[in-house]
C-alpha atoms as a PDB file:
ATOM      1  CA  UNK A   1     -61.319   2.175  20.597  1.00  0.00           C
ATOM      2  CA  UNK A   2     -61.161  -0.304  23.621  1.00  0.00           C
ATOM      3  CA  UNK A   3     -58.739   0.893  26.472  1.00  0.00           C
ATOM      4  CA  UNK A   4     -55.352  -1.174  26.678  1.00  0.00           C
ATOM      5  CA  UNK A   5     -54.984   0.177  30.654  1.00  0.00           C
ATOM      6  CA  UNK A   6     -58.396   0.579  32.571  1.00  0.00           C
ATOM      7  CA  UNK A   7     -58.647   2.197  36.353  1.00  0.00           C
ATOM      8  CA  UNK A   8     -58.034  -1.134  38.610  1.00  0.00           C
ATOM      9  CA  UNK A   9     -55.343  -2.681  36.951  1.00  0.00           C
ATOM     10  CA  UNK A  10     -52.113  -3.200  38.348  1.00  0.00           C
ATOM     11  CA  UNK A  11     -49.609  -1.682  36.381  1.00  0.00           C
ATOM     12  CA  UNK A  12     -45.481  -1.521  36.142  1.00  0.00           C
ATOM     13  CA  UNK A  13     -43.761   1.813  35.223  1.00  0.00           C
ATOM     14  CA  UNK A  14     -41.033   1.496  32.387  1.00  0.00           C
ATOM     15  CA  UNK A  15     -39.699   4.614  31.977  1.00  0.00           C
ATOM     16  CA  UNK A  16     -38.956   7.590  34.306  1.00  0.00           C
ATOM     17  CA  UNK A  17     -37.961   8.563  37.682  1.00  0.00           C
ATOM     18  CA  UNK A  18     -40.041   5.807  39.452  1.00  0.00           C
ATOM     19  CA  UNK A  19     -38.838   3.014  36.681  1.00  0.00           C
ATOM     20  CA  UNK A  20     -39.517  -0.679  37.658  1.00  0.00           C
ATOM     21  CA  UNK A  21     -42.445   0.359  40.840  1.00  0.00           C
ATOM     22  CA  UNK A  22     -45.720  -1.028  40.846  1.00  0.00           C
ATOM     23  CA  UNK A  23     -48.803  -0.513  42.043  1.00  0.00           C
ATOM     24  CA  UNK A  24     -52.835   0.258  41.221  1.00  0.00           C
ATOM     25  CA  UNK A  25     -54.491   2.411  38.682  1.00  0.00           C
ATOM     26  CA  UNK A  26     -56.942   4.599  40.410  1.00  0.00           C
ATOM     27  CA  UNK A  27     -57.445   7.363  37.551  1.00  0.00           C
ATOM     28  CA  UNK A  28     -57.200   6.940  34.049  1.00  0.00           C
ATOM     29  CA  UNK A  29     -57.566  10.123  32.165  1.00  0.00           C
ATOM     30  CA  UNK A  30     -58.324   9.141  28.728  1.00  0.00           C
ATOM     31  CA  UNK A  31     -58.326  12.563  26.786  1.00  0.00           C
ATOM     32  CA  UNK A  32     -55.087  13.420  27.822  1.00  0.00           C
ATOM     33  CA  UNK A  33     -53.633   9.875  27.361  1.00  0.00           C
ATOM     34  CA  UNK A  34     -52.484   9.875  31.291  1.00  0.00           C
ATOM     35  CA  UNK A  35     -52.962   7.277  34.530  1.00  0.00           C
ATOM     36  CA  UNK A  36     -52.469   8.149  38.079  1.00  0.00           C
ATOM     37  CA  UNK A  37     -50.761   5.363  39.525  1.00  0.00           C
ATOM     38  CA  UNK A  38     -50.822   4.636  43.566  1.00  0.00           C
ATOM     39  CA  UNK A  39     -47.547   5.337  45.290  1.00  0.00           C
ATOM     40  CA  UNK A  40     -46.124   6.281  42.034  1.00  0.00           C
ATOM     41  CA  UNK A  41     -44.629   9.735  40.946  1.00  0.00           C
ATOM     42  CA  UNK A  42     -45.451  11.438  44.081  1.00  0.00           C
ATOM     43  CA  UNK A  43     -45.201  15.258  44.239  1.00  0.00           C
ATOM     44  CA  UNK A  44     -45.242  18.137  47.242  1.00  0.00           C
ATOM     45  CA  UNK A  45     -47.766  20.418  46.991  1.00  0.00           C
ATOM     46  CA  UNK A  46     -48.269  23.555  49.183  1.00  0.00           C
ATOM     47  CA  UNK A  47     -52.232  23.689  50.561  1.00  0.00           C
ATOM     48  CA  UNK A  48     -53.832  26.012  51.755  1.00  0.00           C
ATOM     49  CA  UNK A  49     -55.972  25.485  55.142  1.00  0.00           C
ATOM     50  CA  UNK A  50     -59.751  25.525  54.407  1.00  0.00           C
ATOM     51  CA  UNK A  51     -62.165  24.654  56.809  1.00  0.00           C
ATOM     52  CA  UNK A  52     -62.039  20.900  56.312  1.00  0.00           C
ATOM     53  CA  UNK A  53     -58.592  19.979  55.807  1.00  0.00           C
ATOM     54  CA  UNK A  54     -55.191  20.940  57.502  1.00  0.00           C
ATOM     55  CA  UNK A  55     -52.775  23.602  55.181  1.00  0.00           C
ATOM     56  CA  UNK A  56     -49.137  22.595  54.967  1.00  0.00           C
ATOM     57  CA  UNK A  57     -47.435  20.379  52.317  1.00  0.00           C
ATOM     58  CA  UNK A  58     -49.120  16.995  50.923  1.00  0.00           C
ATOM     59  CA  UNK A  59     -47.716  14.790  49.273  1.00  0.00           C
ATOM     60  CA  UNK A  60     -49.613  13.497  46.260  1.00  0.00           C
ATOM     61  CA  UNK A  61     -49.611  11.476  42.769  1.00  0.00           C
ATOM     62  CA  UNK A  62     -49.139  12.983  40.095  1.00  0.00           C
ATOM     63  CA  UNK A  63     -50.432  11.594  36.359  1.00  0.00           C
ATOM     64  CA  UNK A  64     -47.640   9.848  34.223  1.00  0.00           C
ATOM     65  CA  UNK A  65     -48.102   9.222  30.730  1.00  0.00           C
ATOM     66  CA  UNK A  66     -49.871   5.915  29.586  1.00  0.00           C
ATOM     67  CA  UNK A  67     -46.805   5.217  27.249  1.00  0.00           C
ATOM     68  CA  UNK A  68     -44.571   4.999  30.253  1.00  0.00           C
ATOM     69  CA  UNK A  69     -46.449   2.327  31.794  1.00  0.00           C
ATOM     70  CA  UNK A  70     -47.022  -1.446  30.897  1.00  0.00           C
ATOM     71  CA  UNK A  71     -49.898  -3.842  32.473  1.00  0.00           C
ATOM     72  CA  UNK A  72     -48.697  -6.315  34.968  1.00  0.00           C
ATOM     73  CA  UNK A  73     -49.152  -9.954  33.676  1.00  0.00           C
ATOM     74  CA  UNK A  74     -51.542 -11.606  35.841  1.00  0.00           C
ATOM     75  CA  UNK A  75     -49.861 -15.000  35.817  1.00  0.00           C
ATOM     76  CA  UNK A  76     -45.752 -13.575  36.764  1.00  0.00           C
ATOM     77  CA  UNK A  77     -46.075  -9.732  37.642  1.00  0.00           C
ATOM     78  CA  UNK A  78     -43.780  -8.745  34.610  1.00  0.00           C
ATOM     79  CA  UNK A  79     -44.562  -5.828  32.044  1.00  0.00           C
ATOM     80  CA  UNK A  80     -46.544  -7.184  29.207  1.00  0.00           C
ATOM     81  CA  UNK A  81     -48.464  -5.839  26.199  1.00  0.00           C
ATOM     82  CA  UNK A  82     -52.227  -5.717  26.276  1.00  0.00           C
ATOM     83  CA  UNK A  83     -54.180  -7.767  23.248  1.00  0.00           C
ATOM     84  CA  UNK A  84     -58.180  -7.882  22.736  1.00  0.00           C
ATOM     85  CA  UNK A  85     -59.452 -11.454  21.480  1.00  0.00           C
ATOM     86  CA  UNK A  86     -63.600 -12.370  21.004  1.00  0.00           C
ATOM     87  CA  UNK A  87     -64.191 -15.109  23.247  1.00  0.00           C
ATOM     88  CA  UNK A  88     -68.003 -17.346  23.335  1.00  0.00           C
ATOM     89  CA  UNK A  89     -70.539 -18.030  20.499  1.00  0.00           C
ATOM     90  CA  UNK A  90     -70.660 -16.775  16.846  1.00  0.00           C
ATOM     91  CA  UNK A  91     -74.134 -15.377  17.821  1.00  0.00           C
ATOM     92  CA  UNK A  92     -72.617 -14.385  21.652  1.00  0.00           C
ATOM     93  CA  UNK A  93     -69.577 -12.775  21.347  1.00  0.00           C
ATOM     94  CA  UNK A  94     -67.544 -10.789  23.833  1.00  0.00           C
ATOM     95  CA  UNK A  95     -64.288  -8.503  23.901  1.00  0.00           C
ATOM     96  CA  UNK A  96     -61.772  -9.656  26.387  1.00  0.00           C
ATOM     97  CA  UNK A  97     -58.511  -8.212  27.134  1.00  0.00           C
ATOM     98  CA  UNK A  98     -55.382 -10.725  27.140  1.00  0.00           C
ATOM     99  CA  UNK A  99     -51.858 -10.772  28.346  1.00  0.00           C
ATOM    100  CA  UNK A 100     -49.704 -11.318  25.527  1.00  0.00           C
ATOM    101  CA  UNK A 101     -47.057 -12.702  26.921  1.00  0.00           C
ATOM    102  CA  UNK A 102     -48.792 -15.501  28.962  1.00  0.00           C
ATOM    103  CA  UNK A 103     -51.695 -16.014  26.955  1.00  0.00           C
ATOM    104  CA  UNK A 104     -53.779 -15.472  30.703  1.00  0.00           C
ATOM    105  CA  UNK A 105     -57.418 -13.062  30.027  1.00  0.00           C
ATOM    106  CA  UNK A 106     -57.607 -10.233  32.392  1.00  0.00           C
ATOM    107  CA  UNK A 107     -61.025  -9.426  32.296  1.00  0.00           C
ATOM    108  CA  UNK A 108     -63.646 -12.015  31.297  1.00  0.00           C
END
């Protein structure tokens, strides 16, 4: 099964706390069906010192369910649904992801 959200893609959160912010997929944690967005769901967490960082409290992301999350469309920035189309030659053919609601290919 080809993945609908991949690690790079801008994305727009739908549901939640943090409902209508953007920003970049930089972990997508297939097995558990989660992304960790940039700048999105951030959390406190209490750290201990070690020898190469500081201790005190960090803030951090934490992972948000795929399902709460829809791709940005590459043509207006609005949430829009992810479709997979086979684009070149009979002989030739490749798997492209596709906004659906602009028609616009986001990775070919």
């Amino acid at each position: 099964m080809a993945a609908k959200i991949k690690k790079g893609d801008t994305v727009i959160v739908i549901a939640g706390r943090d409902k209508g912010r953007t920003g970049e997929v930089i972990e997508m944690r297939r097995e558990d069906g989660r992304v960790l967005v940039r700048g999105v769901n951030m959390v406190k967490r209490h750290q201990r010192q070690t020898a190469a960082q500081e201790g005190g409290i960090v803030s951090k992301e934490a992972s948000i369910h795929v399902s709460n999350v829809a791709l940005a469309d590459p043509k207006d920035g609005k949430p829009t649904r992810v479709g997979f189309k086979l684009v070149g030659k009979s002989d030739d053919r490749k798997k492209v992801r596709f906004a659906k609601r602009s028609g616009v290919e986001i990775d070919g």
